[in-house]
C-alpha atoms as a PDB file:
ATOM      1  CA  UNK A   1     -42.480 -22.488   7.465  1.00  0.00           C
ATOM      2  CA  UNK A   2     -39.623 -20.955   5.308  1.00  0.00           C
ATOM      3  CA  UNK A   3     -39.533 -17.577   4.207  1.00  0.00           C
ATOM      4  CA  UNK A   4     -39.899 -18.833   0.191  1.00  0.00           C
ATOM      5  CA  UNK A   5     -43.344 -19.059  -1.527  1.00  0.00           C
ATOM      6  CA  UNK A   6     -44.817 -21.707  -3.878  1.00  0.00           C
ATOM      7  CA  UNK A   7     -44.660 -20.075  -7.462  1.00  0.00           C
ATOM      8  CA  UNK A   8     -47.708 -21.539  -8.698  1.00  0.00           C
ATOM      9  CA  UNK A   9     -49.934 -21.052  -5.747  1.00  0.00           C
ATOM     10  CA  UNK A  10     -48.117 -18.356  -3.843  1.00  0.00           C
ATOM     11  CA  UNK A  11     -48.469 -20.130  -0.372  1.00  0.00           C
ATOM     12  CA  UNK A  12     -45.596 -20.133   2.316  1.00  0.00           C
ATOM     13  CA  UNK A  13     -43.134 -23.786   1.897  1.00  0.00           C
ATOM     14  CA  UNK A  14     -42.774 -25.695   4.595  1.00  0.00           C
ATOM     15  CA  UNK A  15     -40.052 -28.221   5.489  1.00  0.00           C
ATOM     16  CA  UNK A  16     -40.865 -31.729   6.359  1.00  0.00           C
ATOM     17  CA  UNK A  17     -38.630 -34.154   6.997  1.00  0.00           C
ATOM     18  CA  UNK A  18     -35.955 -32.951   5.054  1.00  0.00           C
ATOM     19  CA  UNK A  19     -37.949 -32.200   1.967  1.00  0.00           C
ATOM     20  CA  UNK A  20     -39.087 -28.732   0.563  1.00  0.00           C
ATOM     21  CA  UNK A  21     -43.445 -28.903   0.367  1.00  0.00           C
ATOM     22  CA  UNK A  22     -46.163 -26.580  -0.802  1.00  0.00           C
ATOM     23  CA  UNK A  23     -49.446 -27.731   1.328  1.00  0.00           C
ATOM     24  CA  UNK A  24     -51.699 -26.401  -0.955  1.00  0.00           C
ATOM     25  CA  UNK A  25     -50.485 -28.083  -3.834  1.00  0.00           C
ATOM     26  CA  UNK A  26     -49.078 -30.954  -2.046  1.00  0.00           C
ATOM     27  CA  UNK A  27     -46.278 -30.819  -4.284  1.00  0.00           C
ATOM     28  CA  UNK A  28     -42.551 -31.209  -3.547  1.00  0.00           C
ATOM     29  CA  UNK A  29     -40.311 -28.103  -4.445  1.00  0.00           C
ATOM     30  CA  UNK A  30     -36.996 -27.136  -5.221  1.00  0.00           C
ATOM     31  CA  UNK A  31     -35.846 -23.601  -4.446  1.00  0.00           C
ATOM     32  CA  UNK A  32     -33.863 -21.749  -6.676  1.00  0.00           C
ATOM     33  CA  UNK A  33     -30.687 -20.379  -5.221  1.00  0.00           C
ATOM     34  CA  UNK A  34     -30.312 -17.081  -6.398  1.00  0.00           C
ATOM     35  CA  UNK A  35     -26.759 -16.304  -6.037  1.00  0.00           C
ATOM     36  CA  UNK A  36     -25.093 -14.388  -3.839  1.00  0.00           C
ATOM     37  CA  UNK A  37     -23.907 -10.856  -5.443  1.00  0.00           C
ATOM     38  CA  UNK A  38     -19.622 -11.240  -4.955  1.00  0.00           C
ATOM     39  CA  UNK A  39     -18.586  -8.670  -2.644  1.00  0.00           C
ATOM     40  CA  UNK A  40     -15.809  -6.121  -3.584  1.00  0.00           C
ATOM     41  CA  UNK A  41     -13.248  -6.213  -0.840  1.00  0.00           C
ATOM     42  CA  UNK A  42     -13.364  -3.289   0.704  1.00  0.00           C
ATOM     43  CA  UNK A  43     -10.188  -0.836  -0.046  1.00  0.00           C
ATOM     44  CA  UNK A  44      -7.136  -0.551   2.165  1.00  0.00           C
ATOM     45  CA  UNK A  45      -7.382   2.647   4.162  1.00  0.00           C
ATOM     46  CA  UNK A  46      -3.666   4.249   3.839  1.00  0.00           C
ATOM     47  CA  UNK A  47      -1.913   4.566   7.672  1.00  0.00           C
ATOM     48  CA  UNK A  48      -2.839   8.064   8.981  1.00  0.00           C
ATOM     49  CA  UNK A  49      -0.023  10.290   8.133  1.00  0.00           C
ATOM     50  CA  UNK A  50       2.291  12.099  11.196  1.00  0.00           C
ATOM     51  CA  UNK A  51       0.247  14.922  12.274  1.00  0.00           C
ATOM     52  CA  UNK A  52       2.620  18.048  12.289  1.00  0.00           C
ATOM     53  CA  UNK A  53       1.775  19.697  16.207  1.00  0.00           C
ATOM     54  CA  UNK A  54       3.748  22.250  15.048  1.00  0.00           C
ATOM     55  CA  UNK A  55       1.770  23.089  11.961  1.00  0.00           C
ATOM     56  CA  UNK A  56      -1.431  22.445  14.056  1.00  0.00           C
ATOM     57  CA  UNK A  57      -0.884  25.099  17.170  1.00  0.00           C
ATOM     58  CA  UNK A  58      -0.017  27.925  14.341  1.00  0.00           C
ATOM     59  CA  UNK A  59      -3.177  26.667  12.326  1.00  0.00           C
ATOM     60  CA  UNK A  60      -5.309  26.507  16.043  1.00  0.00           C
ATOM     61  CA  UNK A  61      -3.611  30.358  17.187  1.00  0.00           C
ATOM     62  CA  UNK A  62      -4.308  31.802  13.843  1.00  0.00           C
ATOM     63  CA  UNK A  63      -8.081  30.917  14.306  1.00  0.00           C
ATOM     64  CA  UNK A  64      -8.119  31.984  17.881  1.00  0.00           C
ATOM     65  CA  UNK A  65      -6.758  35.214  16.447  1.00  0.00           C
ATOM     66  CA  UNK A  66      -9.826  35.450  13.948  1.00  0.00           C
ATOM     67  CA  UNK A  67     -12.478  34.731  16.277  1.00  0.00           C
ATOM     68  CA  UNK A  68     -11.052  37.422  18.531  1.00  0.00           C
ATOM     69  CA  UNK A  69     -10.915  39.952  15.823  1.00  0.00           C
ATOM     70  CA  UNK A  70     -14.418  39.087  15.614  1.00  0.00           C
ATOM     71  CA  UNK A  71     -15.270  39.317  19.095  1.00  0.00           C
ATOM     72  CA  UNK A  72     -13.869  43.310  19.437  1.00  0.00           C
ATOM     73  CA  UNK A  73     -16.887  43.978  16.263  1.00  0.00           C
ATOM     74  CA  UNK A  74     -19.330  41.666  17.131  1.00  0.00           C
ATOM     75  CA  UNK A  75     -22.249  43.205  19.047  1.00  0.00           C
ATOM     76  CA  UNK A  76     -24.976  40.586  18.832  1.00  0.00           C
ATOM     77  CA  UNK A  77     -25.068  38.717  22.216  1.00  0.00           C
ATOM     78  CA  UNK A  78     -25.809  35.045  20.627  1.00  0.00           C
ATOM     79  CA  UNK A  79     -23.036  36.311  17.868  1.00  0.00           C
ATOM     80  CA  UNK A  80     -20.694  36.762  21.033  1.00  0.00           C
ATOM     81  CA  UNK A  81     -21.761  33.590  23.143  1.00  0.00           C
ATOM     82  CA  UNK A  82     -20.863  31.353  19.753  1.00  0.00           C
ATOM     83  CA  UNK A  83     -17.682  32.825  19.598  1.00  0.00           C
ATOM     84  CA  UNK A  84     -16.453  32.554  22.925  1.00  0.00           C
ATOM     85  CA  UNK A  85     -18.087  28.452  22.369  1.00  0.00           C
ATOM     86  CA  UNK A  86     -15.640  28.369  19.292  1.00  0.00           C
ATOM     87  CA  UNK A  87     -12.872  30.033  20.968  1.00  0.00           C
ATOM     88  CA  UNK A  88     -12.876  28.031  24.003  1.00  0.00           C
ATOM     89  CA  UNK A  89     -13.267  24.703  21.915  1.00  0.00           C
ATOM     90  CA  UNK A  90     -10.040  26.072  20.138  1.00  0.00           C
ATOM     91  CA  UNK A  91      -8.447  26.830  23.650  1.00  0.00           C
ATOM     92  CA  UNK A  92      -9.079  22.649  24.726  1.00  0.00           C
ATOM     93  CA  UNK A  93      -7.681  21.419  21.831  1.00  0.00           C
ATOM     94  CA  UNK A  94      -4.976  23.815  21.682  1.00  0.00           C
ATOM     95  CA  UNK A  95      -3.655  22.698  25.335  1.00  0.00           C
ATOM     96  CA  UNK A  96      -4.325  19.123  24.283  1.00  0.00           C
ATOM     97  CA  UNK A  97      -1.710  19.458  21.328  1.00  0.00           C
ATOM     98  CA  UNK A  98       0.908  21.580  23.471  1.00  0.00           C
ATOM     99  CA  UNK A  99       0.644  18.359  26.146  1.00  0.00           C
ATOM    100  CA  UNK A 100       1.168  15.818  23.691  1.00  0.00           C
ATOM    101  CA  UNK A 101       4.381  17.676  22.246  1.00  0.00           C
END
C-alpha cells in the first residue's frame, strides 16, 4: 500500500509488480510528482569574533557591583536569595574568564 490515493475513488494505491493500481477501480495509475520546493541554502554564519576578557571581567565586576548595591537595600528574603543566585553565577563565570586569560 503507498501512502497516495486513487483520485477518482479515493482508495489507498497499491504496488504490484512494478506497476501503480487502484483495486477498486482496477485501474492502472500514474502519480503525479509534485515537485520538491528548492531549498535556500542556508546563510554562512560569520566566525565568532575574539571575545575581549578584558572587556568581559570589567562588564562581569560592574554587575557584581550592582547586585551588591542591591543586596545592602534589599529586605525581601526571596529578593536576597535571587541575588546572591545571580551574584554567585557572576562569581563562576568571572573565575572562568580570569583562568582562561
Amino acid at each position: 500500500m503507498l501512502a497516495h490515493h486513487c483520485k477518482e475513488c479515493r482508495s489507498p494505491l497499491f504496488e504490484y509488480q512494478g506497476e501503480i493500481i487502484c483495486p477498486s477501480c482496477r485501474k492502472k495509475v500514474t502519480i503525479e510528482e509534485k515537485p520538491k520546493p528548492e531549498v535556500a541554502p542556508s546563510p554562512k554564519i560569520p566566525a565568532p569574533e575574539k571575545v575581549d576578557l578584558e572587556l568581559l571581567e570589567s562588564v562581569l565586576s560592574e554587575k557584581l557591583r550592582e547586585l551588591a548595591n542591591q543586596l545592602k537595600i534589599e529586605r525581601e528574603s526571596e529578593a536576597i536569595a535571587e541575588i546572591l543566585k545571580n551574584m554567585d553565577l557572576l562569581l563562576q563565570v568571572l573565575r572562568r574568564v580570569q583562568e582562561f586569560k
